[in-house]
Protein backbone atom coordinates (compact mmCIF):
# COMPACT_ATOMS: atom_id res chain seq x y z
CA UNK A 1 -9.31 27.75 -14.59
CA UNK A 2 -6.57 26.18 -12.19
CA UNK A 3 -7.96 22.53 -12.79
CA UNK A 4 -8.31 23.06 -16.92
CA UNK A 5 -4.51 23.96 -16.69
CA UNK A 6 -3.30 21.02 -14.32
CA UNK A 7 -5.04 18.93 -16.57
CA UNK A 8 -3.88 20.16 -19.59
CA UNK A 9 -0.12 20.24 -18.68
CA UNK A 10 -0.70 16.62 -18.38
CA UNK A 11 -2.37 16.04 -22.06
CA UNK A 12 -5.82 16.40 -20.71
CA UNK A 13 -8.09 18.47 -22.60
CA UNK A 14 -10.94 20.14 -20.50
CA UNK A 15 -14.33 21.63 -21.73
CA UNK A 16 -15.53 23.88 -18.91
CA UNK A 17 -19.17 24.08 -19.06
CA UNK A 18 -21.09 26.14 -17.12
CA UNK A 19 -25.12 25.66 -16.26
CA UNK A 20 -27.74 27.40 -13.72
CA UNK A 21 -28.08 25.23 -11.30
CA UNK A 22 -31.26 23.34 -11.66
CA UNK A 23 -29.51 21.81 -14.53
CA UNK A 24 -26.36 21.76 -13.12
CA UNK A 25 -27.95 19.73 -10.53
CA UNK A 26 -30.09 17.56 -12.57
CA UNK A 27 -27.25 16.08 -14.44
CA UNK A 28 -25.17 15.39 -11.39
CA UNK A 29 -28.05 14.01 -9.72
CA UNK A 30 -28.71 11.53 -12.80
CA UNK A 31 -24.73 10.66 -13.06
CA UNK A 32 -24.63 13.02 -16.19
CA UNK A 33 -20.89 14.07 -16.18
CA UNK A 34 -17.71 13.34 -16.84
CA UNK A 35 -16.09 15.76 -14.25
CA UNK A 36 -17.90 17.88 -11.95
CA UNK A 37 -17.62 20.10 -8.91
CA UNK A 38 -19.06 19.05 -5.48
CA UNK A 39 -19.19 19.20 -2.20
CA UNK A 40 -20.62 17.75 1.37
CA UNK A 41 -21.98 19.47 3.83
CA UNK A 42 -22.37 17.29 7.16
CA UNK A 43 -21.22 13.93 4.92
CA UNK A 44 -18.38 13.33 8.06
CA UNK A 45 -20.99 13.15 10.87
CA UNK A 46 -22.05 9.39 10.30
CA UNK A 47 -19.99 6.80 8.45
CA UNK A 48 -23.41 5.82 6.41
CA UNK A 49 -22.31 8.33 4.04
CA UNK A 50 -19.85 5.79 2.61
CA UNK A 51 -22.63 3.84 1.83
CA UNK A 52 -24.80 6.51 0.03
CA UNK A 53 -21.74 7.78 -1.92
CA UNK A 54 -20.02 4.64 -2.81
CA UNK A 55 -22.23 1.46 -2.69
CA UNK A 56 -23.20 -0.17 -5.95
CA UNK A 57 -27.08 0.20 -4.50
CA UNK A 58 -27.45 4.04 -4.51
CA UNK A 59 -26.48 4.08 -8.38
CA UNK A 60 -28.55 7.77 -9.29
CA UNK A 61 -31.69 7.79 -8.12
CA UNK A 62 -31.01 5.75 -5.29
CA UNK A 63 -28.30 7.42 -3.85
CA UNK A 64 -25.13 9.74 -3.96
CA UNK A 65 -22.93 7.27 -6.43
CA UNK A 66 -22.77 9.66 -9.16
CA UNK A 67 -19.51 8.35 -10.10
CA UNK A 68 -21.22 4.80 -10.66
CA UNK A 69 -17.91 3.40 -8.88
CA UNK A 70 -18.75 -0.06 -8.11
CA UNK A 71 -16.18 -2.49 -5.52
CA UNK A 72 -18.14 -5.54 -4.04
CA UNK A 73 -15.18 -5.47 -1.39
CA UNK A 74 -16.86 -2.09 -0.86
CA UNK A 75 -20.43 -3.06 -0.93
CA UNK A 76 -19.44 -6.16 1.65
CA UNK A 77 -17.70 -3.77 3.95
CA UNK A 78 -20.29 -1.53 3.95
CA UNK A 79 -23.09 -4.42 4.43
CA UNK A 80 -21.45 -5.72 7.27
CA UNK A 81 -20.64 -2.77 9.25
CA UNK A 82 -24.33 -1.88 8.98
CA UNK A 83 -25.67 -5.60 10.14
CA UNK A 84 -23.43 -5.31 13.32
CA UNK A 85 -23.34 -3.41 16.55
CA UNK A 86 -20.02 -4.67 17.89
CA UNK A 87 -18.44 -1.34 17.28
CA UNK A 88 -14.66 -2.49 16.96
CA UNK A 89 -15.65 -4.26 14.16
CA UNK A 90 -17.61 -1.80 12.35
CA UNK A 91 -14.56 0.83 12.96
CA UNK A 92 -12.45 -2.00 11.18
CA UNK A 93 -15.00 -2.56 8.37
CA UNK A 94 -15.22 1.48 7.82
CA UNK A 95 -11.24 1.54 7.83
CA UNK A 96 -10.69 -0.97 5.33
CA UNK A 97 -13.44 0.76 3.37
CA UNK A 98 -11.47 4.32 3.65
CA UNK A 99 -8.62 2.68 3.03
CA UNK A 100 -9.75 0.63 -0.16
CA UNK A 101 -11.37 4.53 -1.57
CA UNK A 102 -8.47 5.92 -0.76
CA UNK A 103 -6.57 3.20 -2.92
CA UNK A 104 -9.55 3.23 -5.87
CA UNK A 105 -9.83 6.93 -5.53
CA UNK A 106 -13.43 7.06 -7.01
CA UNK A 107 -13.40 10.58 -6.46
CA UNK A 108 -10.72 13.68 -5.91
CA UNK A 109 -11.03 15.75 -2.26
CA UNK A 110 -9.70 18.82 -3.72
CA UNK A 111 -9.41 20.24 -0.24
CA UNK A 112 -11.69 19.69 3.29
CA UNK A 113 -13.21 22.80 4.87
CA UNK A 114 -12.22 23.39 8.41
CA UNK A 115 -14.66 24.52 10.95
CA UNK A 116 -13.44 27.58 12.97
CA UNK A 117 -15.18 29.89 15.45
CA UNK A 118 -13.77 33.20 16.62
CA UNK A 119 -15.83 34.56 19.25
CA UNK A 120 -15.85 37.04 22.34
CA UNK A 121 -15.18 35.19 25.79
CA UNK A 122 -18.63 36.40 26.75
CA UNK A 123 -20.05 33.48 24.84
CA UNK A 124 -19.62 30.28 26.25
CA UNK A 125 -20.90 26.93 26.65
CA UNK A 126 -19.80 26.01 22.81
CA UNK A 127 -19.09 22.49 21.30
CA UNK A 128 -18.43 22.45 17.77
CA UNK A 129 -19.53 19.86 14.73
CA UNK A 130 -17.30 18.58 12.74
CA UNK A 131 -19.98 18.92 10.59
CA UNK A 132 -19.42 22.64 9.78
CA UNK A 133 -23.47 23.15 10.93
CA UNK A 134 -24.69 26.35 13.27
CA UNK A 135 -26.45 23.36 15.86
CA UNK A 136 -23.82 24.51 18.58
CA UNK A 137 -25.56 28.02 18.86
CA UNK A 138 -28.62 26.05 20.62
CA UNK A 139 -26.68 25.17 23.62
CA UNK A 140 -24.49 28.56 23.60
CA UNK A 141 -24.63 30.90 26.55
CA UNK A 142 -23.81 34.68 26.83
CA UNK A 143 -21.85 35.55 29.94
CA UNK A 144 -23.28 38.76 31.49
């Protein structure tokens, strides 16, 4: 494994365990790890996903901080871009808080899938999501 390598060139040892999902799943749900695979599908449609992921308050099983990373710079950002609807301050609260992640790096973006559509020039009326979903086939036309 790539990652087991990396990490061991560096004086890391890695155990590479592997489970059936329901398991696999279990444990990350509960925060049972110390390393472990993920990935979001549809997490870059809504900045509220900061605040399931990262906020001290969705600790497993009230949220997505499986990592149990806790910043109450964080958790303040977070609270006061949701109690707001001035929007050039929220877009200033949710760049300090990429920016403070960033910094902390609670977790490790391996890579960030790209949405890409090759199609025929028959089909038409098509607007992407950024959120790698199939929604954009409701509104697609075929050209006769």
């Amino acid at each position: 494994m790539v990652v087991q390598q990396q990490l061991a060139d560096v004086g890391i040892a890695l155990d590479v365990r592997s489970y059936e999902f329901a398991t696999f799943y279990a444990d990350i749900s509960r925060g049972v790890f110390q390393m472990a695979p993920s990935r979001w599908i549809g997490g870059n449609e809504a900045p509220d996903i900061f605040r399931y992921s990262f906020a001290k308050a969705s600790f497993p099983p009230h949220g997505a901080n499986r990592g149990f990373y806790e910043n109450p710079q964080i958790d303040q950002l977070l609270t006061d871009a949701a109690s707001t609807s001035d929007r050039p301050r929220q877009q200033a609260d949710y760049d300090n808080v990429q920016k403070t992640l960033a910094k902390d790096m609670p977790t490790i973006n391996l890579w960030y899938m790209d949405t890409v559509l090759v199609h025929s020039r028959r089909l038409q009326n098509l607007h992407l999501s950024p959120s790698g979903n199939y929604d954009f086939l409701r509104d697609a036309t075929l050209k006769e």
